[in-house]
Protein backbone atom coordinates (compact mmCIF):
# COMPACT_ATOMS: atom_id res chain seq x y z
CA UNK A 1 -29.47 72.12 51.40
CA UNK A 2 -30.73 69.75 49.10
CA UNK A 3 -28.38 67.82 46.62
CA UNK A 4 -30.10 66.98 43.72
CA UNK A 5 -29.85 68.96 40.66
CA UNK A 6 -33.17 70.58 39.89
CA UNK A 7 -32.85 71.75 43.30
CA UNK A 8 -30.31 74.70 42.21
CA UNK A 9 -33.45 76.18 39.97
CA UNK A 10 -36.04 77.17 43.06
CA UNK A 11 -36.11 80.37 44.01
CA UNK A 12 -36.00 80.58 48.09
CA UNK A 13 -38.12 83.72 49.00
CA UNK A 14 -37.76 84.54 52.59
CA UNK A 15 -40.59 85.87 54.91
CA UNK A 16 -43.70 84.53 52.42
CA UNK A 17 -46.17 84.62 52.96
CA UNK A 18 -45.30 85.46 56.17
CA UNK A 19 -42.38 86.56 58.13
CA UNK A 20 -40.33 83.35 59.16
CA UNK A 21 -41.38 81.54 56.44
CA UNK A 22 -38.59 80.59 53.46
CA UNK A 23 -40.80 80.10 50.78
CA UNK A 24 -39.14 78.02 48.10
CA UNK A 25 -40.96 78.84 45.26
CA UNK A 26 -40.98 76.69 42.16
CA UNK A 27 -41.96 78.69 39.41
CA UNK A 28 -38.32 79.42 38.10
CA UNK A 29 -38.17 75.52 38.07
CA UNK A 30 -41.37 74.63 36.06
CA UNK A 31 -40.27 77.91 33.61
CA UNK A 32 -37.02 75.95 32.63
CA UNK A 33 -36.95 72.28 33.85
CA UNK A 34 -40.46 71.12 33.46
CA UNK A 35 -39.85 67.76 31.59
CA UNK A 36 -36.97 67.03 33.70
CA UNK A 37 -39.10 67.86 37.02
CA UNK A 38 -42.22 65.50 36.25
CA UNK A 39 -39.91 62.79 34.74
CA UNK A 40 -38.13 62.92 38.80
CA UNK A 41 -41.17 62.65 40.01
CA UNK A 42 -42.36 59.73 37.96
CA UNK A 43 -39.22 57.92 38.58
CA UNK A 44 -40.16 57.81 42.47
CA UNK A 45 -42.32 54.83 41.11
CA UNK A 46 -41.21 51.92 39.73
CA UNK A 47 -43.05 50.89 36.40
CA UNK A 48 -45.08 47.77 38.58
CA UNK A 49 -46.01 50.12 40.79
CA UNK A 50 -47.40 52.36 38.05
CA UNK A 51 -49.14 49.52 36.59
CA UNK A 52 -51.46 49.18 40.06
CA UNK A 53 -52.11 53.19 39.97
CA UNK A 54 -55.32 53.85 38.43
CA UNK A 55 -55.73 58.07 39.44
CA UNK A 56 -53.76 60.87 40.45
CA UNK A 57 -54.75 62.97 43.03
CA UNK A 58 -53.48 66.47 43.14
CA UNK A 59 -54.10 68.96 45.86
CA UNK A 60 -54.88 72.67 45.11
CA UNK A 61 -53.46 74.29 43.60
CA UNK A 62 -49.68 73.24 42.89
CA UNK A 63 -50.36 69.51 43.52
CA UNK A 64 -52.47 69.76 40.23
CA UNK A 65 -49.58 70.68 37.99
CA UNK A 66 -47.87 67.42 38.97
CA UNK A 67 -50.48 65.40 38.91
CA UNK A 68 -52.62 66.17 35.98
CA UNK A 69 -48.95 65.99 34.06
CA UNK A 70 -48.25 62.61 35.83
CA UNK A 71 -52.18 61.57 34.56
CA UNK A 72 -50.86 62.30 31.19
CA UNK A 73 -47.63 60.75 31.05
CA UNK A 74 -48.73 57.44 32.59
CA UNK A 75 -52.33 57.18 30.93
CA UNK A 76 -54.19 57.61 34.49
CA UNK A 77 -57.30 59.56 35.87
CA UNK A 78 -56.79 62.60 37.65
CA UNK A 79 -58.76 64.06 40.77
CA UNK A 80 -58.64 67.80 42.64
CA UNK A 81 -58.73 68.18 45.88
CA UNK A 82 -59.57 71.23 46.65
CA UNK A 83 -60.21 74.86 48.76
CA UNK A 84 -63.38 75.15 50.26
CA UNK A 85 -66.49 76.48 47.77
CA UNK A 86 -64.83 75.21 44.60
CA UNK A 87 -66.28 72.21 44.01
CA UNK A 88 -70.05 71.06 43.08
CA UNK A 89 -71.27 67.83 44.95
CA UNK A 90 -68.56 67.84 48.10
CA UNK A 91 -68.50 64.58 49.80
CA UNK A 92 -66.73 65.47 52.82
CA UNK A 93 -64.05 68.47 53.97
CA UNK A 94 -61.21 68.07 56.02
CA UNK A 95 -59.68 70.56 58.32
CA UNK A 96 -55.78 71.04 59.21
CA UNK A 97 -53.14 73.01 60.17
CA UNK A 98 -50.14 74.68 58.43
CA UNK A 99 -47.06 76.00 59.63
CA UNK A 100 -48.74 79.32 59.09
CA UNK A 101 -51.97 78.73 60.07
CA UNK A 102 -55.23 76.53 59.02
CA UNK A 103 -57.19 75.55 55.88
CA UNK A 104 -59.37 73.21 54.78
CA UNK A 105 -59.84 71.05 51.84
CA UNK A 106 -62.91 69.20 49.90
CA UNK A 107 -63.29 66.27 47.56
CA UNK A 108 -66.11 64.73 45.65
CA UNK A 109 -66.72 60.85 46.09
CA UNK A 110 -64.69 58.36 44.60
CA UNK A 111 -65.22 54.83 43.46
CA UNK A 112 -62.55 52.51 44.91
CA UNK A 113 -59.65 53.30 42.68
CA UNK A 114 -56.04 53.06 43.61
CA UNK A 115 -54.78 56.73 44.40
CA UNK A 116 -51.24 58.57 44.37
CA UNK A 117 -51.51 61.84 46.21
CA UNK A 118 -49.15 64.52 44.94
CA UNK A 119 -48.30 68.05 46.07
CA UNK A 120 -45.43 70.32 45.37
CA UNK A 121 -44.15 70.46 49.17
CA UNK A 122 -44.60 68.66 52.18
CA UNK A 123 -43.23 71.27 55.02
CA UNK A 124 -45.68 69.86 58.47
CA UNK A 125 -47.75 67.12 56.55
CA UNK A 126 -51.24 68.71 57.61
CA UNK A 127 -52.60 69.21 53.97
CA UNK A 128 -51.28 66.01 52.65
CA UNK A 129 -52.92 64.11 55.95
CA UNK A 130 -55.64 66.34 55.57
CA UNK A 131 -55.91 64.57 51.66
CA UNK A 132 -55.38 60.88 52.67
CA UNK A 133 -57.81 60.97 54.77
CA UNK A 134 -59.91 62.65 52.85
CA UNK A 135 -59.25 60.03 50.23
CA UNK A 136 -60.49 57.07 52.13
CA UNK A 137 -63.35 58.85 53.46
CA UNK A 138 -65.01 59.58 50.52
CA UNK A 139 -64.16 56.02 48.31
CA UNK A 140 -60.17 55.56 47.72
CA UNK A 141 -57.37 53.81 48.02
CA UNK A 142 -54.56 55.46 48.43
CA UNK A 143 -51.34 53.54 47.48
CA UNK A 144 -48.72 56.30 47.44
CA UNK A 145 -47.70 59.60 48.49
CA UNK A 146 -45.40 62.29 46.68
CA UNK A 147 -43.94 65.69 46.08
CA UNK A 148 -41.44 67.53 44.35
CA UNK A 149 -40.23 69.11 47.76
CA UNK A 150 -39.90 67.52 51.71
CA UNK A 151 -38.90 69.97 54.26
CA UNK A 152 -37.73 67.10 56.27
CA UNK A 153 -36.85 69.07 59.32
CA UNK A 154 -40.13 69.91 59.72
CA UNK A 155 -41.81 66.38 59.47
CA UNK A 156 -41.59 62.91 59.75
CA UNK A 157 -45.12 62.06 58.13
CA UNK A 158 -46.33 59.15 57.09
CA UNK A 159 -49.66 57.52 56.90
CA UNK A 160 -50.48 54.41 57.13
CA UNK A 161 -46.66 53.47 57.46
CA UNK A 162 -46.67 55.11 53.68
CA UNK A 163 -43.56 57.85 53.76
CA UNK A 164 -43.91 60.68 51.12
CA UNK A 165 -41.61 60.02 48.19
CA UNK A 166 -39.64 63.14 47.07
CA UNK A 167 -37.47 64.38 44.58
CA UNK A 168 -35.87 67.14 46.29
CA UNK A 169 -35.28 67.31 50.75
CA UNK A 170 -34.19 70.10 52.49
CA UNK A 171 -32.66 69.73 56.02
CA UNK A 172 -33.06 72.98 57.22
C-alpha cells in the first residue's frame, strides 16, 4: 500500500484486463485531484533540473495526459510516442513485453533535445524501456524518467543508471 495521499483516490480494479491483473485505474483521481496530481509530479524535479528539460515525452495513451499538462505548466515541447499505425513519418518501432503480454510502440525523429519520459505506471518497465530507447534511437536525450504510479514489486528498472521518479509506489 502506498502512503501518499492522492493514492487513497485510485480505484484498484481486480482481474483487468485480465484475470490476475489489479488494475489501478486513475480516472477517479484525474476526475477530482487533477491539479494536485500534475503539481506531484512536477515536484519530482527540482526547478534546475526543469530549466535543462526542453520536451516532454508522453507514451500512449495515459503518459500523454501527464505530459502534455507538464508541457504546459513548465513552458516545454511535447512528443507522443505511440501504438503502431498512428503516426505519419515513423522513424523507428520498438517491441516489448508487458506483464500481460506484448506491444509495440513508434516515434517520429527528434532533433537532440533534452527529454523527460512520462507514463502513468511503471508495473515491469518494458514500455518505458521500450520508449528510452526509442528516444535515443531516433535523435534524443533523455534526462529523466517518471510516472504517477511504480509497482515496485514488480521492477527495479532503470536505464542508464536513471531510476523512474514516482509520486505514488505500491509494494505489492
Amino acid at each position: 500500500m502506498s502512503n501518499h495521499y492522492l493514492a487513497k483516490y485510485l480505484d484498484a480494479v481486480p482481474d483487468f484486463p485480465k484475470p490476475g491483473i489489479l488494475f489501478q485505474d486513475i480516472s477517479p483521481l484525474l476526475k477530482s485531484h487533477f491539479t494536485e496530481t500534475i503539481d506531484a509530479i512536477s515536484a519530482l524535479f527540482s526547478h534546475d533540473e526543469w530549466q535543462e528539460i526542453d520536451c516532454l515525452v508522453g507514451i500512449e495513451s495515459r503518459g500523454f495526459i501527464f505530459a502534455s499538462a507538464l508541457a504546459y505548466k513548465h513552458n516545454k515541447g511535447f512528443i507522443k510516442v505511440r501504438k503502431p499505425g498512428k503516426l505519419p513519418n515513423v522513424k523507428a518501432k520498438k517491441s516489448y513485453g508487458l506483464e500481460y503480454g506484448t506491444d509495440s510502440l513508434e516515434m517520429q525523429a527528434g532533433q537532440g533535445q533534452k527529454v523527460v519520459i512520462l507514463d502513468d505506471l511503471i508495473a515491469t518497465g518494458g514500455s518505458m524501456e521500450a520508449a528510452a530507447h526509442l528516444c535515443e534511437e531516433v535523435g534524443y536525450d533523455v534526462v529523466g524518467l517518471a510516472c504517477l504510479i511504480d509497482l515496485t514489486s514488480l521492477n527495479n528498472f532503470n536505464f542508464k543508471g536513471m531510476g523512474v521518479r514516482s509520486v505514488i509506489q505500491f509494494d505489492d
